[in-house]
Protein backbone atom coordinates (compact mmCIF):
# COMPACT_ATOMS: atom_id res chain seq x y z
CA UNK A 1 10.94 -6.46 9.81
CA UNK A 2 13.61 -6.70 12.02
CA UNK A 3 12.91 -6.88 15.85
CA UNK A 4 15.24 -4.82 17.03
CA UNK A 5 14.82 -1.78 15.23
CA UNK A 6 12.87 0.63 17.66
CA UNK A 7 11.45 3.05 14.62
CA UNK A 8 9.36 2.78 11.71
CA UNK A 9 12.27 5.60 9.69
CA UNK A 10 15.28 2.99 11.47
CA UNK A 11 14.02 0.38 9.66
CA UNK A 12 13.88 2.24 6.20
CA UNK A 13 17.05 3.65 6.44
CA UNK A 14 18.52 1.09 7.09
CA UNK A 15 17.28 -0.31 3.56
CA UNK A 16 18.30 3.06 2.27
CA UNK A 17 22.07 2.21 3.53
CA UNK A 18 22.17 -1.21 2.58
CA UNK A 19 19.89 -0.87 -0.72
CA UNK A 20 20.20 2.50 -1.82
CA UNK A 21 19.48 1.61 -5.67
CA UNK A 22 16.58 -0.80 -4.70
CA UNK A 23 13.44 1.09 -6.45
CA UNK A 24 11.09 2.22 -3.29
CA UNK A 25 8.34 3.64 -5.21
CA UNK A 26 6.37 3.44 -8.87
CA UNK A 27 4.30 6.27 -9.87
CA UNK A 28 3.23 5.76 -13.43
CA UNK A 29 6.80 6.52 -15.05
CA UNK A 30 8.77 7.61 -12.50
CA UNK A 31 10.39 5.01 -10.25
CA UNK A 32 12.24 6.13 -6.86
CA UNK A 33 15.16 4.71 -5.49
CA UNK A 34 15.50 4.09 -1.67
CA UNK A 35 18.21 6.58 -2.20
CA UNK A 36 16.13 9.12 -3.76
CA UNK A 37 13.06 8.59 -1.85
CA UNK A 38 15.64 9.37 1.60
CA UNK A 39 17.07 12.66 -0.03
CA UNK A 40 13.60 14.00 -1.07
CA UNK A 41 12.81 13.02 2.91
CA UNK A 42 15.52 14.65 3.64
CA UNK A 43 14.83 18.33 1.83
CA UNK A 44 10.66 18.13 3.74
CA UNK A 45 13.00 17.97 6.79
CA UNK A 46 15.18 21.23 6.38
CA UNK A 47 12.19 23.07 5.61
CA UNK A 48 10.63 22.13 9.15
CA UNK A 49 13.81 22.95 10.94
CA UNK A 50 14.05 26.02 9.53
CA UNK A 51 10.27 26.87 10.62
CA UNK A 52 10.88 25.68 13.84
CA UNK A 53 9.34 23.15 13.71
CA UNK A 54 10.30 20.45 16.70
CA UNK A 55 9.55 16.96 17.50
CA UNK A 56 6.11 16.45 19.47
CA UNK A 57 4.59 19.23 17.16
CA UNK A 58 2.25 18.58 14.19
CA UNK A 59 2.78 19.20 10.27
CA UNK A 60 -0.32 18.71 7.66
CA UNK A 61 0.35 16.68 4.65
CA UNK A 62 -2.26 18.76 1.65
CA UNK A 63 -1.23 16.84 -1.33
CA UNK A 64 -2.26 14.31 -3.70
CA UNK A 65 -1.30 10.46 -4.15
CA UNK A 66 2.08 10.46 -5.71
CA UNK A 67 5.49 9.11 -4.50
CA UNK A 68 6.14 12.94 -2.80
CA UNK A 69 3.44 12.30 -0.67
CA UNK A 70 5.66 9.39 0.96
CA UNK A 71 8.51 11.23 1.06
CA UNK A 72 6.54 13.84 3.34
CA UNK A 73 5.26 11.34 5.68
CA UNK A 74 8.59 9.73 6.14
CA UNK A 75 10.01 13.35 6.84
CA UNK A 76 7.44 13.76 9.41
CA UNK A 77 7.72 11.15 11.34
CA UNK A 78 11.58 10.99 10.88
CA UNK A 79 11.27 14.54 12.52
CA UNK A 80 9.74 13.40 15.51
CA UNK A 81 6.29 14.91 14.50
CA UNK A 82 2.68 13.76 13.68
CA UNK A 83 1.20 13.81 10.33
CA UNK A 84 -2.04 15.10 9.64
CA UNK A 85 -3.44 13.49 5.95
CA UNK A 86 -5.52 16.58 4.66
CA UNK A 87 -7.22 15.86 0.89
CA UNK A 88 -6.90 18.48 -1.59
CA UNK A 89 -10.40 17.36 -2.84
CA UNK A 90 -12.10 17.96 0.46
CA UNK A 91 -14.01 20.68 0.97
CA UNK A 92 -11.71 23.76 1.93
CA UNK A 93 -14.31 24.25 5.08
CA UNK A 94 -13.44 20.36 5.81
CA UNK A 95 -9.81 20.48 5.42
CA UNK A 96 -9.57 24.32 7.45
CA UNK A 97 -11.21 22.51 10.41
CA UNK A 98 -8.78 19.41 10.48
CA UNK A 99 -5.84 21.76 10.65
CA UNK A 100 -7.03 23.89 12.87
CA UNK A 101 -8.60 20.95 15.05
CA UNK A 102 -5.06 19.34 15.22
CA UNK A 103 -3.32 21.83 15.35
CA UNK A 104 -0.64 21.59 13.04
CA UNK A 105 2.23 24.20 12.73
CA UNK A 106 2.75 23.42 8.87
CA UNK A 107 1.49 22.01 5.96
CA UNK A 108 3.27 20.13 3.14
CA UNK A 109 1.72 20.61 -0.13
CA UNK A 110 2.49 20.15 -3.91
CA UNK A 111 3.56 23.22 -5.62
CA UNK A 112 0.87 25.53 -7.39
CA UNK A 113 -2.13 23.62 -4.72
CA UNK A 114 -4.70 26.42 -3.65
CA UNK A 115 -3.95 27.82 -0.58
CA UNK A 116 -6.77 27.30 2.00
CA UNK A 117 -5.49 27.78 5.23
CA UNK A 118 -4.59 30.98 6.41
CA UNK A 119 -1.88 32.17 8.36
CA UNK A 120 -0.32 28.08 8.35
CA UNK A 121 3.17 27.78 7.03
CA UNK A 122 3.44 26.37 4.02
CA UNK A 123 6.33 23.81 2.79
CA UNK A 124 6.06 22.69 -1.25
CA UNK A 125 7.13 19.63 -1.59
CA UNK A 126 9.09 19.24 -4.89
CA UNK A 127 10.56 15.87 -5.10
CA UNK A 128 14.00 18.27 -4.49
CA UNK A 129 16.90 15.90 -3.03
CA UNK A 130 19.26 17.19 0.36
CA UNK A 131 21.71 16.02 2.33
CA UNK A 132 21.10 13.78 4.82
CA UNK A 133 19.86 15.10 8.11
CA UNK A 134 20.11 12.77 11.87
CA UNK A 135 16.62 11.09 13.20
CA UNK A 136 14.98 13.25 15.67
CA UNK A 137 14.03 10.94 18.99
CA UNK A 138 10.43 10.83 18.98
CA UNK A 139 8.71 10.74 22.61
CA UNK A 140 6.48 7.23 22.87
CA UNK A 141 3.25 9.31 23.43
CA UNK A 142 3.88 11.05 20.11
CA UNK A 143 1.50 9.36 17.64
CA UNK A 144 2.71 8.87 13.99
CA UNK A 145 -0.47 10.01 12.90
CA UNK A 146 -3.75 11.52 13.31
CA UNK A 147 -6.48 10.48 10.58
CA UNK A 148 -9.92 12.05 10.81
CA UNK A 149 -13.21 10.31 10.48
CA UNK A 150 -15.61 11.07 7.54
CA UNK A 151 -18.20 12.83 9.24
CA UNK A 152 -20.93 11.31 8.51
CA UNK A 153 -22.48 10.72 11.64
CA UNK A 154 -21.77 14.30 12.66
CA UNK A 155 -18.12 16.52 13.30
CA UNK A 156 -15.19 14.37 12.14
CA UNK A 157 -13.05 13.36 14.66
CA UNK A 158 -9.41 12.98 15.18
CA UNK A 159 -8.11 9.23 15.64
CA UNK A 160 -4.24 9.30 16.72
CA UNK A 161 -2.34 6.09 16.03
CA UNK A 162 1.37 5.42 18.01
CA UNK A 163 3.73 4.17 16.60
CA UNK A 164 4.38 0.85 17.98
CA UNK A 165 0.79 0.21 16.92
CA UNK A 166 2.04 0.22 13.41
CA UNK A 167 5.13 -2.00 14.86
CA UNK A 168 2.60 -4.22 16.51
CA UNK A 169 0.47 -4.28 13.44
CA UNK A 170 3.67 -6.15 10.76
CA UNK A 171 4.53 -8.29 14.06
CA UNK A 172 1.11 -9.78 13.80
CA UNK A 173 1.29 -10.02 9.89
CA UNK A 174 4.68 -11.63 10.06
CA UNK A 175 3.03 -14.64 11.54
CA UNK A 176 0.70 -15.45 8.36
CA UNK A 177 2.89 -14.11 6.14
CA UNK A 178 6.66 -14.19 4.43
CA UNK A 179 6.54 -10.26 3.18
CA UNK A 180 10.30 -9.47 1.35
CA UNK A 181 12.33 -7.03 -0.41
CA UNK A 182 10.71 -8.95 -3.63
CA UNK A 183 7.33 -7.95 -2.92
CA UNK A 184 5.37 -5.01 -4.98
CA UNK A 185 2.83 -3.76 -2.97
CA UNK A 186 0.34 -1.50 -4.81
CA UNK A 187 -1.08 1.68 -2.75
CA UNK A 188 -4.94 2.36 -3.90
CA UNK A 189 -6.12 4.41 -1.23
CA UNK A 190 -5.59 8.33 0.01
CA UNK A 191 -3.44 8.93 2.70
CA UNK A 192 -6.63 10.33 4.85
CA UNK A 193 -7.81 6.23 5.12
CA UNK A 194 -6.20 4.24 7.33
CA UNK A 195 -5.18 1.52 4.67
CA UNK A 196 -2.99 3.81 3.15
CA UNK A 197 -0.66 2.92 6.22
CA UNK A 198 -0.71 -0.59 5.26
CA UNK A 199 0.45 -0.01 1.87
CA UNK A 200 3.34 2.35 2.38
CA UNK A 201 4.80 1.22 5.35
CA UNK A 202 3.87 -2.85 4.26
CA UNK A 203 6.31 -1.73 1.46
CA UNK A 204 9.19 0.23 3.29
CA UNK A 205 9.59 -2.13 6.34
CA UNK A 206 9.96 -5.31 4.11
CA UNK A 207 12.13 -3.50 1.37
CA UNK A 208 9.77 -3.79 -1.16
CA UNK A 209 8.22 -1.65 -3.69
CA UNK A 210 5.25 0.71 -3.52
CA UNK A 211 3.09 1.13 -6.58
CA UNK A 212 0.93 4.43 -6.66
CA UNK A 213 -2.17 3.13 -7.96
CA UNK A 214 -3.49 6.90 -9.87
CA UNK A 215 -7.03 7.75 -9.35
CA UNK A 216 -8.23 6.89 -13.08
CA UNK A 217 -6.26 3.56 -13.05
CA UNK A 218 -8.18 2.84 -9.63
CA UNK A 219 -11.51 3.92 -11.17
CA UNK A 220 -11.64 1.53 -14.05
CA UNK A 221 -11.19 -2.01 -13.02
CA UNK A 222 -10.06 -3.26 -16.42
CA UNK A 223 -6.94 -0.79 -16.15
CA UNK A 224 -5.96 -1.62 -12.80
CA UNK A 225 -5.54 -5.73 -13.67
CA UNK A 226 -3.25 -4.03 -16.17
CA UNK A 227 -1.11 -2.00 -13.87
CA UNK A 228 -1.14 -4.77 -11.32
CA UNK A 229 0.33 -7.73 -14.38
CA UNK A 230 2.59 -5.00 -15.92
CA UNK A 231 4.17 -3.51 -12.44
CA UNK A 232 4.05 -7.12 -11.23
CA UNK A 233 2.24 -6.57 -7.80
CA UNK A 234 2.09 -9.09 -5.12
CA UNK A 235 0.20 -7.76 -2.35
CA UNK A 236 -2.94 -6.20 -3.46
CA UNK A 237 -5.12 -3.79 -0.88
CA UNK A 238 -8.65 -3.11 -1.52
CA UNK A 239 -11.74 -2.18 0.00
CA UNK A 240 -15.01 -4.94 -0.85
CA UNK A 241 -16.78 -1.96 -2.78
CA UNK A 242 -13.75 -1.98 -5.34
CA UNK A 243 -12.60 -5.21 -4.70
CA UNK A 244 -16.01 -7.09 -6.44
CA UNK A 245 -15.48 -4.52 -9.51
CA UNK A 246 -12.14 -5.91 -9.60
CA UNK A 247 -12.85 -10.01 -9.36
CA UNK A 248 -16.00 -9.12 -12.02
CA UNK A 249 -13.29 -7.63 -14.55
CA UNK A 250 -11.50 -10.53 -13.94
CA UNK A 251 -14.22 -12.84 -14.46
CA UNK A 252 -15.25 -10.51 -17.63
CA UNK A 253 -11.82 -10.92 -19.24
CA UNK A 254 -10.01 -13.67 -17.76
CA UNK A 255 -6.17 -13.60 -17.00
CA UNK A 256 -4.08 -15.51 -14.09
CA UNK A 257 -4.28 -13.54 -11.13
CA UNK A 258 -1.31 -11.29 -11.31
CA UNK A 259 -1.38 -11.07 -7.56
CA UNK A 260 0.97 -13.91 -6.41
CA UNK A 261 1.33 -13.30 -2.68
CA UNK A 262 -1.31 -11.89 -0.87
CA UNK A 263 -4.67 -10.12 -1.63
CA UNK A 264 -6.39 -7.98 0.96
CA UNK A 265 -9.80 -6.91 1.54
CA UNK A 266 -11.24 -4.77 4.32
CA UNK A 267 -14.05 -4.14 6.47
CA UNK A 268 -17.25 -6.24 5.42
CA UNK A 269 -18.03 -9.66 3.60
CA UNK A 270 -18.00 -10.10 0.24
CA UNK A 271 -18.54 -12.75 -2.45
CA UNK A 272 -17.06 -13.06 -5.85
CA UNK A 273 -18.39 -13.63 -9.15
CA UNK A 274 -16.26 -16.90 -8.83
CA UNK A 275 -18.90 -17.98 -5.71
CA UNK A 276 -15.81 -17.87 -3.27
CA UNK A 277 -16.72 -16.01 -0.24
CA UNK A 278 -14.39 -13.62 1.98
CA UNK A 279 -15.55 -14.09 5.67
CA UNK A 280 -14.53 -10.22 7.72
CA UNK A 281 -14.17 -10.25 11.14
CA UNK A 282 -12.84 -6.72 11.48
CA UNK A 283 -13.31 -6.81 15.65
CA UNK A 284 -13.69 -3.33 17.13
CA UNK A 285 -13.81 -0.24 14.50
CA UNK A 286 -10.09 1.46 14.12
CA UNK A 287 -8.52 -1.47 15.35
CA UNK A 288 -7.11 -2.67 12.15
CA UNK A 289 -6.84 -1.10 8.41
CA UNK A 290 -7.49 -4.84 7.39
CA UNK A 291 -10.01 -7.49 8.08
CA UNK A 292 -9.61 -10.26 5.22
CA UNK A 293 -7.24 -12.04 3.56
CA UNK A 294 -6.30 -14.86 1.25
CA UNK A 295 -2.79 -16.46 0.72
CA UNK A 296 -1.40 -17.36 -2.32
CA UNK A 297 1.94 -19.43 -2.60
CA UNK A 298 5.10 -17.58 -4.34
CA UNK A 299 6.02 -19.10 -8.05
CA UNK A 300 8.71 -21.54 -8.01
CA UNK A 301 10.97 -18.49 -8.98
CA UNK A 302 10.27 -15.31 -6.99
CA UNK A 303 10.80 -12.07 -9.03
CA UNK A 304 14.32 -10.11 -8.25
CA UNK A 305 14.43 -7.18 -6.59
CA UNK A 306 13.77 -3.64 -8.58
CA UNK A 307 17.00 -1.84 -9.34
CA UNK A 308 16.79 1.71 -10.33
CA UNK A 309 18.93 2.55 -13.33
CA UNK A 310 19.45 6.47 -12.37
């Protein structure tokens, strides 16, 4: 990532102008271009002009993980607004209360979702390409995002993270590792956990390549080394409660580690089948979507970067 690029949407449109037929995203068969990916961007942002929606203000983002999903997020921010992740799963009292507790003006959704929230505009989110539409200035005390808590301890609560936190966040990064436009970088987790940030934006301010890791791939360990050799992944994101299903797969039915780059692992200690520890030192809670990591040199040849044929 560039230093002198003062936006997380500057730096991916500027791949989007120099790269336009790189692919940006994998979701099962479908691959988006960087081209593609802007235009669908670009459609979420008409609809929130035309509901007045302005910069500062707050849009919900109801949908599940597919490649849309990042094509709302990058409208939202693009428009100078905050994104509120909202789970289709959740419980419709759970998801009313984060809308209403953030305050958001709209909600993007996928088309034919049930409708919980009353009387909260409602944009569908069909993958539908526009022209392109200018980058709304975005005040600095405007966060990117505002992901809620589980609960468990009580009423979920609203964590808002600014943007040059995410900025601050790949600066760090960049001095452990050599992220590039060749890099696939799968995304496991909903967009309500703060990994999820990681993954897409990891992905769009390098130039590289998302994978959307589907729920049942992510459930059964055995398909996910699949998906991960077959989409050729390089940085891998998981959580240690995953993560040892994944390693005892691997031990199970053994395979090189498709993984060249980088593997991640976050929040607590863990230990492998193999014996190799991971030693977490996550420092303060919300501080950082990642805790642990190993490094793994690039082959000799490092894989080209994804074209999209459309």
């Amino acid at each position: 990532m560039n230093e002198k690029y003062s936006s997380l949407t500057s730096v991916f449109h500027d791949h989007v102008r120099c790269r336009p037929r790189a692919v940006a995203v994998v979701d099962e068969s479908r691959t988006v271009s960087y081209a593609e990916l802007a235009a669908a961007s670009y459609d979420v942002r008409r609809s929130l002009a035309r509901l007045g929606i302005r910069p500062g203000d707050r849009v919900g983002v109801y949908m599940r993980r597919s490649w849309r999903v990042v094509a709302a997020i990058i409208a939202v921010i693009d428009h100078g607004c905050t994104y509120v992740p909202l789970d289709p799963d959740y419980p419709a009292a759970r998801v009313r209360f984060m809308a209403e507790d953030s305050g958001v003006r709209a909600i993007c959704a996928d088309p034919g979702t049930p409708w919980p929230f009353e009387g909260t505009a409602e944009i569908q989110v069909t993958g539908a390409e526009a022209e392109p539409v200018p980058s709304a200035e975005r005040a600095a005390d405007v966060p990117t995002h505002i992901i809620y808590t589980s609960g468990s301890t009580g009423t979920p609560k609203g964590v808002a993270t600014p943007e040059h936190a995410v900025q601050e966040l790949f600066r760090s990064a960049a001095e452990r590792f050599s992220f590039s436009t060749a890099d696939a970088w799968s995304w496991f987790h909903s967009h309500c956990f703060d990994f999820s940030v990681w993954e897409i934006w990891g992905a769009l301010l390098h130039g590289g390549c998302i994978v959307v890791i589907g729920t049942e791939v992510g459930r059964d360990p055995w398909r996910l080394l699949d998906t991960l050799a077959d989409q050729g992944v390089t940085v891998l994101c998981q959580v240690p409660s995953m993560f040892k299903y994944l390693t005892a797969a691997l031990v199970d039915k053994p395979r090189p580690w498709p993984c060249a780059t980088s593997s991640w692992a976050a929040r607590r200690s863990i230990t492998t089948p193999s014996g190799r520890g991971w030693t977490s030192a996550p420092g303060r809670a919300g501080t950082s979507p990642w805790s642990t990591s190993t490094a793994r040199p690039r082959p000799p040849s490092s894989p080209p970067a994804r074209w999209s044929t459309g």
